[in-house]
C-alpha atoms as a PDB file:
ATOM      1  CA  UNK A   1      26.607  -6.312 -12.845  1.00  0.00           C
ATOM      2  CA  UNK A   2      24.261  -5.708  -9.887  1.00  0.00           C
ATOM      3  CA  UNK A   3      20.589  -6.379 -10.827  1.00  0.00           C
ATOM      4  CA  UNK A   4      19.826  -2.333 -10.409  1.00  0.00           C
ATOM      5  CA  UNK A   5      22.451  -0.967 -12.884  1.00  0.00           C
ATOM      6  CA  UNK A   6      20.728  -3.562 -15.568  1.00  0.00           C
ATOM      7  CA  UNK A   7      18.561  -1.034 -17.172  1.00  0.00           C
ATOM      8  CA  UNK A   8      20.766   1.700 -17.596  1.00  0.00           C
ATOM      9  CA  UNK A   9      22.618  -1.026 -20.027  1.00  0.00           C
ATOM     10  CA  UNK A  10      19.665  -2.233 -21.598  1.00  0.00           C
ATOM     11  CA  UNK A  11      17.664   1.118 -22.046  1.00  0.00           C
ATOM     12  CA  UNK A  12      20.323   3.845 -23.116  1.00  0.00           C
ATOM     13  CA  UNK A  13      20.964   1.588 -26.360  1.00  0.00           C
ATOM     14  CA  UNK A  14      17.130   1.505 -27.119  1.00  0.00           C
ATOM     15  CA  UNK A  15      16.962   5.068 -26.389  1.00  0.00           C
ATOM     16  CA  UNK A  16      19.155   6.057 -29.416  1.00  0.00           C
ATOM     17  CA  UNK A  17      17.188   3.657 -31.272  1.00  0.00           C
ATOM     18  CA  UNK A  18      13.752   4.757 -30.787  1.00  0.00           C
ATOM     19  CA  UNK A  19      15.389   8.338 -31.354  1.00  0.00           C
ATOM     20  CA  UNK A  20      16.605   7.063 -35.006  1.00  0.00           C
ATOM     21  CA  UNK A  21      13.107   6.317 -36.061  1.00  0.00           C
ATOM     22  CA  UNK A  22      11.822   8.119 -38.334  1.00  0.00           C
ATOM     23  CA  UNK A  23       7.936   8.669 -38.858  1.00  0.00           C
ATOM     24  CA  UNK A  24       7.971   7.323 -42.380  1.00  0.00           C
ATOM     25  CA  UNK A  25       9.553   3.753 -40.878  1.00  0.00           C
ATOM     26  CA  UNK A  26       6.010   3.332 -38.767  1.00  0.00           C
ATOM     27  CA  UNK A  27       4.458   0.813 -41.005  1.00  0.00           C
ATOM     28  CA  UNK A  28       7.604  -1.740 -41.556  1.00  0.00           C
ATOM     29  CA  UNK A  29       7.267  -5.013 -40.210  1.00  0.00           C
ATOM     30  CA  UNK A  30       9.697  -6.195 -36.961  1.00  0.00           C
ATOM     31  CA  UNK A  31      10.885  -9.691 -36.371  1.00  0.00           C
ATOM     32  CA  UNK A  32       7.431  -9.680 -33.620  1.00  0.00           C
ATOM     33  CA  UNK A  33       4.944 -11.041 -35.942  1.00  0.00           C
ATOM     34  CA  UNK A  34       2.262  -9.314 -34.067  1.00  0.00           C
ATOM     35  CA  UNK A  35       3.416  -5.696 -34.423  1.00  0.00           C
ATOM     36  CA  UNK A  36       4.910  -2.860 -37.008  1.00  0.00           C
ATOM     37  CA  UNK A  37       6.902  -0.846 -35.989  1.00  0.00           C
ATOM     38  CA  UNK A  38       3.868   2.093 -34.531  1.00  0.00           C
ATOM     39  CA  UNK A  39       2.015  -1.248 -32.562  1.00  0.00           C
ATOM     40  CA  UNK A  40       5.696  -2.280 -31.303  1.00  0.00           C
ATOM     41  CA  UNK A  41       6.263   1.538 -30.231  1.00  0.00           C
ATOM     42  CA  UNK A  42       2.500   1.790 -29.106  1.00  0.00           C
ATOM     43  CA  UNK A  43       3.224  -1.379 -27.288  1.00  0.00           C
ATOM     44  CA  UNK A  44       5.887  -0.148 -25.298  1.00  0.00           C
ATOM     45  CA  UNK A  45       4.005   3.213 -24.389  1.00  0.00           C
ATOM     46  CA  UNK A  46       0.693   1.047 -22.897  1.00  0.00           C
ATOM     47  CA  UNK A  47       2.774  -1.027 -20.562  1.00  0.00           C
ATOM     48  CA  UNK A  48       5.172   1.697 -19.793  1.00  0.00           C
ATOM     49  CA  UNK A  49       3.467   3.013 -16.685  1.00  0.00           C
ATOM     50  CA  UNK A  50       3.129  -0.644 -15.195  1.00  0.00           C
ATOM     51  CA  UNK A  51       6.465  -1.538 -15.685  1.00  0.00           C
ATOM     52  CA  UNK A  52       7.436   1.553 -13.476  1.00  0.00           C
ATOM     53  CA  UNK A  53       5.001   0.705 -11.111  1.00  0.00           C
ATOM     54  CA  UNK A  54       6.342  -2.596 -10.402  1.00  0.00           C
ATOM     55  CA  UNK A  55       9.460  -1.153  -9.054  1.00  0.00           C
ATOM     56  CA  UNK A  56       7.491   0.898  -6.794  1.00  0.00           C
ATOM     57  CA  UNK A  57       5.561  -1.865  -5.722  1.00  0.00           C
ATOM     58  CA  UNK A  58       2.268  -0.142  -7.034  1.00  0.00           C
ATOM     59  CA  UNK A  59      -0.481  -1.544  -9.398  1.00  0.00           C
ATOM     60  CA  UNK A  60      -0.683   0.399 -12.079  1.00  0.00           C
ATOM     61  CA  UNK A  61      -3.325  -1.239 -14.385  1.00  0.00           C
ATOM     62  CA  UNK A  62      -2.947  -0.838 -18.062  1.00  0.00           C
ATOM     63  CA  UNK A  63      -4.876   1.353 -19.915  1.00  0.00           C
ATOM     64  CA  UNK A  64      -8.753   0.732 -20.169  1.00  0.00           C
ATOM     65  CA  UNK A  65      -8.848   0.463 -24.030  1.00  0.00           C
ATOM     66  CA  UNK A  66      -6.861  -2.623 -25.014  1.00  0.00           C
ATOM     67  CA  UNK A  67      -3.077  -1.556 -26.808  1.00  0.00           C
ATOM     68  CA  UNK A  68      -4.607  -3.005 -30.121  1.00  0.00           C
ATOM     69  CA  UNK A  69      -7.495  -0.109 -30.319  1.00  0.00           C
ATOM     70  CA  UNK A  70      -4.981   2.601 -29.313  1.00  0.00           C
ATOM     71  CA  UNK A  71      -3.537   4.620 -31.799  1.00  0.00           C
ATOM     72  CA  UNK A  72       0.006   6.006 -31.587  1.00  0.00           C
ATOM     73  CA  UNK A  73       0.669   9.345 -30.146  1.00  0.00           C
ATOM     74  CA  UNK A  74       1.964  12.004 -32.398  1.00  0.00           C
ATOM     75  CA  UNK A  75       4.570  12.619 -29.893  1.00  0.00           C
ATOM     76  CA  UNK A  76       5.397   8.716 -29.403  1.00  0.00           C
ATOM     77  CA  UNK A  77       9.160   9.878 -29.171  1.00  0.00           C
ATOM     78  CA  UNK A  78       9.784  12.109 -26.254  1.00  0.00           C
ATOM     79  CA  UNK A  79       7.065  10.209 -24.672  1.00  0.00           C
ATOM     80  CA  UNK A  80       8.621   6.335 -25.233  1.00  0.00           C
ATOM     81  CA  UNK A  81      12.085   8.350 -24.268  1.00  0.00           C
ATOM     82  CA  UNK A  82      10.757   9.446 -20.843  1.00  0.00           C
ATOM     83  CA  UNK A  83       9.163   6.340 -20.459  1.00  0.00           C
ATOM     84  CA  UNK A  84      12.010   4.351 -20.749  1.00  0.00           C
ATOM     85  CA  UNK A  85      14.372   7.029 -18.597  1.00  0.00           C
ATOM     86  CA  UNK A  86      11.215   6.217 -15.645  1.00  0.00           C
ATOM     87  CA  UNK A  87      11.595   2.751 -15.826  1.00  0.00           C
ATOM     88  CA  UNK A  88      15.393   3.154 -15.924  1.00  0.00           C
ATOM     89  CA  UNK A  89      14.623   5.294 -12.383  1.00  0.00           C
ATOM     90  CA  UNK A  90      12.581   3.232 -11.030  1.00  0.00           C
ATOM     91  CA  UNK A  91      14.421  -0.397 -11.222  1.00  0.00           C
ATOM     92  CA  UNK A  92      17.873   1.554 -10.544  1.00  0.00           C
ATOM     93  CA  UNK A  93      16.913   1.286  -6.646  1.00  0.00           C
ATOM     94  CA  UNK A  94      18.028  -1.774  -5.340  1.00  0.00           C
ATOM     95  CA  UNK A  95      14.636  -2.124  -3.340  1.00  0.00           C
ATOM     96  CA  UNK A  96      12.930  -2.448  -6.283  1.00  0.00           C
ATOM     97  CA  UNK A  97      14.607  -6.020  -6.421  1.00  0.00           C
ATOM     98  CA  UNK A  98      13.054  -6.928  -3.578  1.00  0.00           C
ATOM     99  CA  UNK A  99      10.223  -8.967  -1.755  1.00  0.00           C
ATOM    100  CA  UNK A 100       7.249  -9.117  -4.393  1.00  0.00           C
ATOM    101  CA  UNK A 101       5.556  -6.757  -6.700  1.00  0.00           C
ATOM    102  CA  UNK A 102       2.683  -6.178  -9.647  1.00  0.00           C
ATOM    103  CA  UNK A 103       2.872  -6.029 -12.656  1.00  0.00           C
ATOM    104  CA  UNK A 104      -0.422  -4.180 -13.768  1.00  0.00           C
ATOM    105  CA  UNK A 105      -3.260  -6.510 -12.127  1.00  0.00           C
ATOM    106  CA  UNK A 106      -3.601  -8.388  -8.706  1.00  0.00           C
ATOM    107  CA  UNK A 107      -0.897 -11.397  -9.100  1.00  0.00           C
ATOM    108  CA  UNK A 108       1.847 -11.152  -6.913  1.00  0.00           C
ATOM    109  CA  UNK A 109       5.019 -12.167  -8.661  1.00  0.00           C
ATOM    110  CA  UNK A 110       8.813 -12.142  -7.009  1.00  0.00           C
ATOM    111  CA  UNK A 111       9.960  -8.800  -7.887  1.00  0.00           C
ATOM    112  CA  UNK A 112      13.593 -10.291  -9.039  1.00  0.00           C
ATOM    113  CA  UNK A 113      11.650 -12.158 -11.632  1.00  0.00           C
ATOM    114  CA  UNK A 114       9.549  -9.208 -12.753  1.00  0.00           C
ATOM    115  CA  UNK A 115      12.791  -6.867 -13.082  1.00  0.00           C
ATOM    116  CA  UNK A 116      14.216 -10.127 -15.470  1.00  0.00           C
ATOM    117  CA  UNK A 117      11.027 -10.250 -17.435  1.00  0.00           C
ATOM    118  CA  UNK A 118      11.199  -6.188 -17.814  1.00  0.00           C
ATOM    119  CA  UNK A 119      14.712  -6.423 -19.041  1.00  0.00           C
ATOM    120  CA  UNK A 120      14.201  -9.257 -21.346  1.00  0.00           C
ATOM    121  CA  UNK A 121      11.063  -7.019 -22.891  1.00  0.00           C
ATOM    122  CA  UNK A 122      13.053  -4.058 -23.267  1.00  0.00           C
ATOM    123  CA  UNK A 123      16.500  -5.588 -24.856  1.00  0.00           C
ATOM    124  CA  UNK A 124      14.277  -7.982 -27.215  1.00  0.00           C
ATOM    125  CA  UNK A 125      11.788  -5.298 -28.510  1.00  0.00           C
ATOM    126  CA  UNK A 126      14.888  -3.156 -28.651  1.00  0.00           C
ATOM    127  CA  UNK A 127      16.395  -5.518 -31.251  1.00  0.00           C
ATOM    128  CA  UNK A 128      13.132  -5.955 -32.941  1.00  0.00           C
ATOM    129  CA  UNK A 129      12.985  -2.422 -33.226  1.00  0.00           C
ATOM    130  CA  UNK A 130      16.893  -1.873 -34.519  1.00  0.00           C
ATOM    131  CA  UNK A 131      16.001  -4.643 -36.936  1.00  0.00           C
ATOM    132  CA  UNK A 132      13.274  -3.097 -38.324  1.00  0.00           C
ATOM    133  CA  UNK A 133      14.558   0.097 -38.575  1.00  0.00           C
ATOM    134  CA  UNK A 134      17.953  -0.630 -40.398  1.00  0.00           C
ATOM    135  CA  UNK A 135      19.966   0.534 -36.863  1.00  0.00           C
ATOM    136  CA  UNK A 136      22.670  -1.295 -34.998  1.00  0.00           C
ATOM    137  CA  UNK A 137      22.202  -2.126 -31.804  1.00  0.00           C
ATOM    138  CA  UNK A 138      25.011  -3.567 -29.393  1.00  0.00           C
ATOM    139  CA  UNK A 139      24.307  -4.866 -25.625  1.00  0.00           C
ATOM    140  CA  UNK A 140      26.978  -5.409 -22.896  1.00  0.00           C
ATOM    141  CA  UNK A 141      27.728  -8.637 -22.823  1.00  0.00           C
ATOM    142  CA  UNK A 142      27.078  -9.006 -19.345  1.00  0.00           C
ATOM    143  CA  UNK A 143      23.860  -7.507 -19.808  1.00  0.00           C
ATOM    144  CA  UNK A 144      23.009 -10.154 -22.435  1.00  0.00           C
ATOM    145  CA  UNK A 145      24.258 -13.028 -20.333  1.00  0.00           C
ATOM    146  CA  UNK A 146      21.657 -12.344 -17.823  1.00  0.00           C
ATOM    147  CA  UNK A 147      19.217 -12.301 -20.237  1.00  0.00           C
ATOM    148  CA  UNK A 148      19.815 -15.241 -21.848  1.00  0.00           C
ATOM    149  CA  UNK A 149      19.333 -17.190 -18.113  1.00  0.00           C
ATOM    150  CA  UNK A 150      15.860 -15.165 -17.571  1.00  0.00           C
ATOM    151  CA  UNK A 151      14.475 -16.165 -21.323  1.00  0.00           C
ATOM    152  CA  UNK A 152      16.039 -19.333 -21.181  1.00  0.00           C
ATOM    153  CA  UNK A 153      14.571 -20.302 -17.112  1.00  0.00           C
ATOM    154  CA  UNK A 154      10.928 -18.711 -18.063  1.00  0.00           C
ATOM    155  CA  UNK A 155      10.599 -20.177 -21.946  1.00  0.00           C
ATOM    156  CA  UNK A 156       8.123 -22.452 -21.569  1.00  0.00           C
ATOM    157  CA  UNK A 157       6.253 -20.105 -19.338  1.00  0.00           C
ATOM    158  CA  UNK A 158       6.634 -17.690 -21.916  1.00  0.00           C
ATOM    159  CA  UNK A 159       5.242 -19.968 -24.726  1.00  0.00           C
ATOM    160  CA  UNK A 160       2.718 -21.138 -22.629  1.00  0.00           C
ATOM    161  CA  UNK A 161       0.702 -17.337 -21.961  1.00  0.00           C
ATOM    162  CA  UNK A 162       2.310 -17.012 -25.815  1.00  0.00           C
ATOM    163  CA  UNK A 163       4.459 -14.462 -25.569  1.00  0.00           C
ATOM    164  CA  UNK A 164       7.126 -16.408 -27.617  1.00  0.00           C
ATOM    165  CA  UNK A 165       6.539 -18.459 -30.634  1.00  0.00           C
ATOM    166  CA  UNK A 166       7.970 -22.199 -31.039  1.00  0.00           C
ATOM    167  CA  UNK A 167      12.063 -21.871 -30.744  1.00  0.00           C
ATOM    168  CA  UNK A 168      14.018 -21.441 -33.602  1.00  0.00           C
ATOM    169  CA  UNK A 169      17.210 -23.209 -33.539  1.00  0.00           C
ATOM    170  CA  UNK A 170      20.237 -21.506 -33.473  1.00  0.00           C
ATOM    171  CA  UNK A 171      24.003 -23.201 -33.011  1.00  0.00           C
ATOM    172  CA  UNK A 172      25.057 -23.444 -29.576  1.00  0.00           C
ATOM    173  CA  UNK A 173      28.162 -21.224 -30.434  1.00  0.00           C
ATOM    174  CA  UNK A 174      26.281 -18.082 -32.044  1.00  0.00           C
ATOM    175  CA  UNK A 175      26.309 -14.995 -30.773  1.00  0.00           C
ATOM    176  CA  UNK A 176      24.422 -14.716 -27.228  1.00  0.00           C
ATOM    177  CA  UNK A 177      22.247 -12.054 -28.941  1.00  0.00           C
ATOM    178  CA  UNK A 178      20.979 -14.248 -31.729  1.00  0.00           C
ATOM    179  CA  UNK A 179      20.698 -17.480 -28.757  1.00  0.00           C
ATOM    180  CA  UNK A 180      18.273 -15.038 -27.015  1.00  0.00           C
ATOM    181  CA  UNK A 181      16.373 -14.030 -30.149  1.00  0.00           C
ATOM    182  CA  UNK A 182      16.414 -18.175 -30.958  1.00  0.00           C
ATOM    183  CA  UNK A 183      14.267 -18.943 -27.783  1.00  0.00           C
ATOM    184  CA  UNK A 184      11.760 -16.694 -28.860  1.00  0.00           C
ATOM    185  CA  UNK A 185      10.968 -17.858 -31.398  1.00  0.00           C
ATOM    186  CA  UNK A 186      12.717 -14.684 -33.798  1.00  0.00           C
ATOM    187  CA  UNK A 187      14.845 -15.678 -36.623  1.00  0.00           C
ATOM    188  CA  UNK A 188      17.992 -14.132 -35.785  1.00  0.00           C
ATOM    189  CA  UNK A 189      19.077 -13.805 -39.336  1.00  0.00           C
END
């Protein structure tokens, strides 16, 4: 799998999830200890525009008013569903791959390894989402293989600005999805 048909395999399965929640799920906790289910959803809306951005090669800064004093949008659906379809645009050209990018302030990061992070972000929030919404959600294998190698190779970088939590361990023969969950520090069961 070429590194610009990744999202269309990571964001069409999130789509039908975020289209199965219902209103009256908002408050339930997700395996993310920081968010419910509206400040996961919110979440994704506030860094939506940057993450589309990147593939442009454009800084586009968050928000003003931190994603924690935001409230969610009545229309949170269609709008996390177009959101998701514009990143899916975006990172489907193969130049967005390329060279270096920005990924809503001034650092320059390779652009490879801000498509990886984006990916990881959407098929990990996905799952937290599924979770905590009672919905399955499958992944392409290949998809997940490549996400394993980004979470795994970035980890400790992730810890470090903590975005994950401590690992939790998880046997070396489980399912890839549940490995990936592991290294951030999510109980996969």
């Amino acid at each position: 799998m070429s590194p610009d048909q990744l999202f269309r395999y990571a964001t069409g399965p999130v789509i039908d999830v975020v289209n199965g929640t219902t209103p009256d799920q908002l408050g339930e906790p997700t395996p993310c200890a920081d968010f419910d289910v509206s400040k996961l959803l919110n979440h994704l809306l506030y860094w939506g525009p940057s993450l589309e951005g990147a593939a442009r090669k454009e800084t586009v800064p968050p928000p003003v008013t931190p994603e924690y004093e935001v409230d969610l949008p009545a229309d949170w659906q269609p709008k996390l569903v177009a959101h998701l379809q514009k990143i899916t645009e975006s990172w489907s050209d193969p130049a967005a791959w390329e060279g270096t990018t920005h990924m809503g302030g001034p650092t320059e990061l390779p652009a490879a390894m801000v498509g990886g992070m984006i990916t990881g972000e959407i098929v990990i929030h996905g799952k937290d989402l599924a979770r905590a919404t009672g919905q399955q959600l499958e992944f392409d294998e290949a998809l997940l293989v490549y996400v394993h190698k980004e979470v795994e190779s970035g980890v400790e970088w992730g810890r470090d600005m903590g975005v994950y939590r401590p690992e939790v361990p998880v046997p070396a023969d489980a399912p890839l999805m549940d490995r990936i969950l592991g290294l951030t520090g999510r109980n996969p069961s």
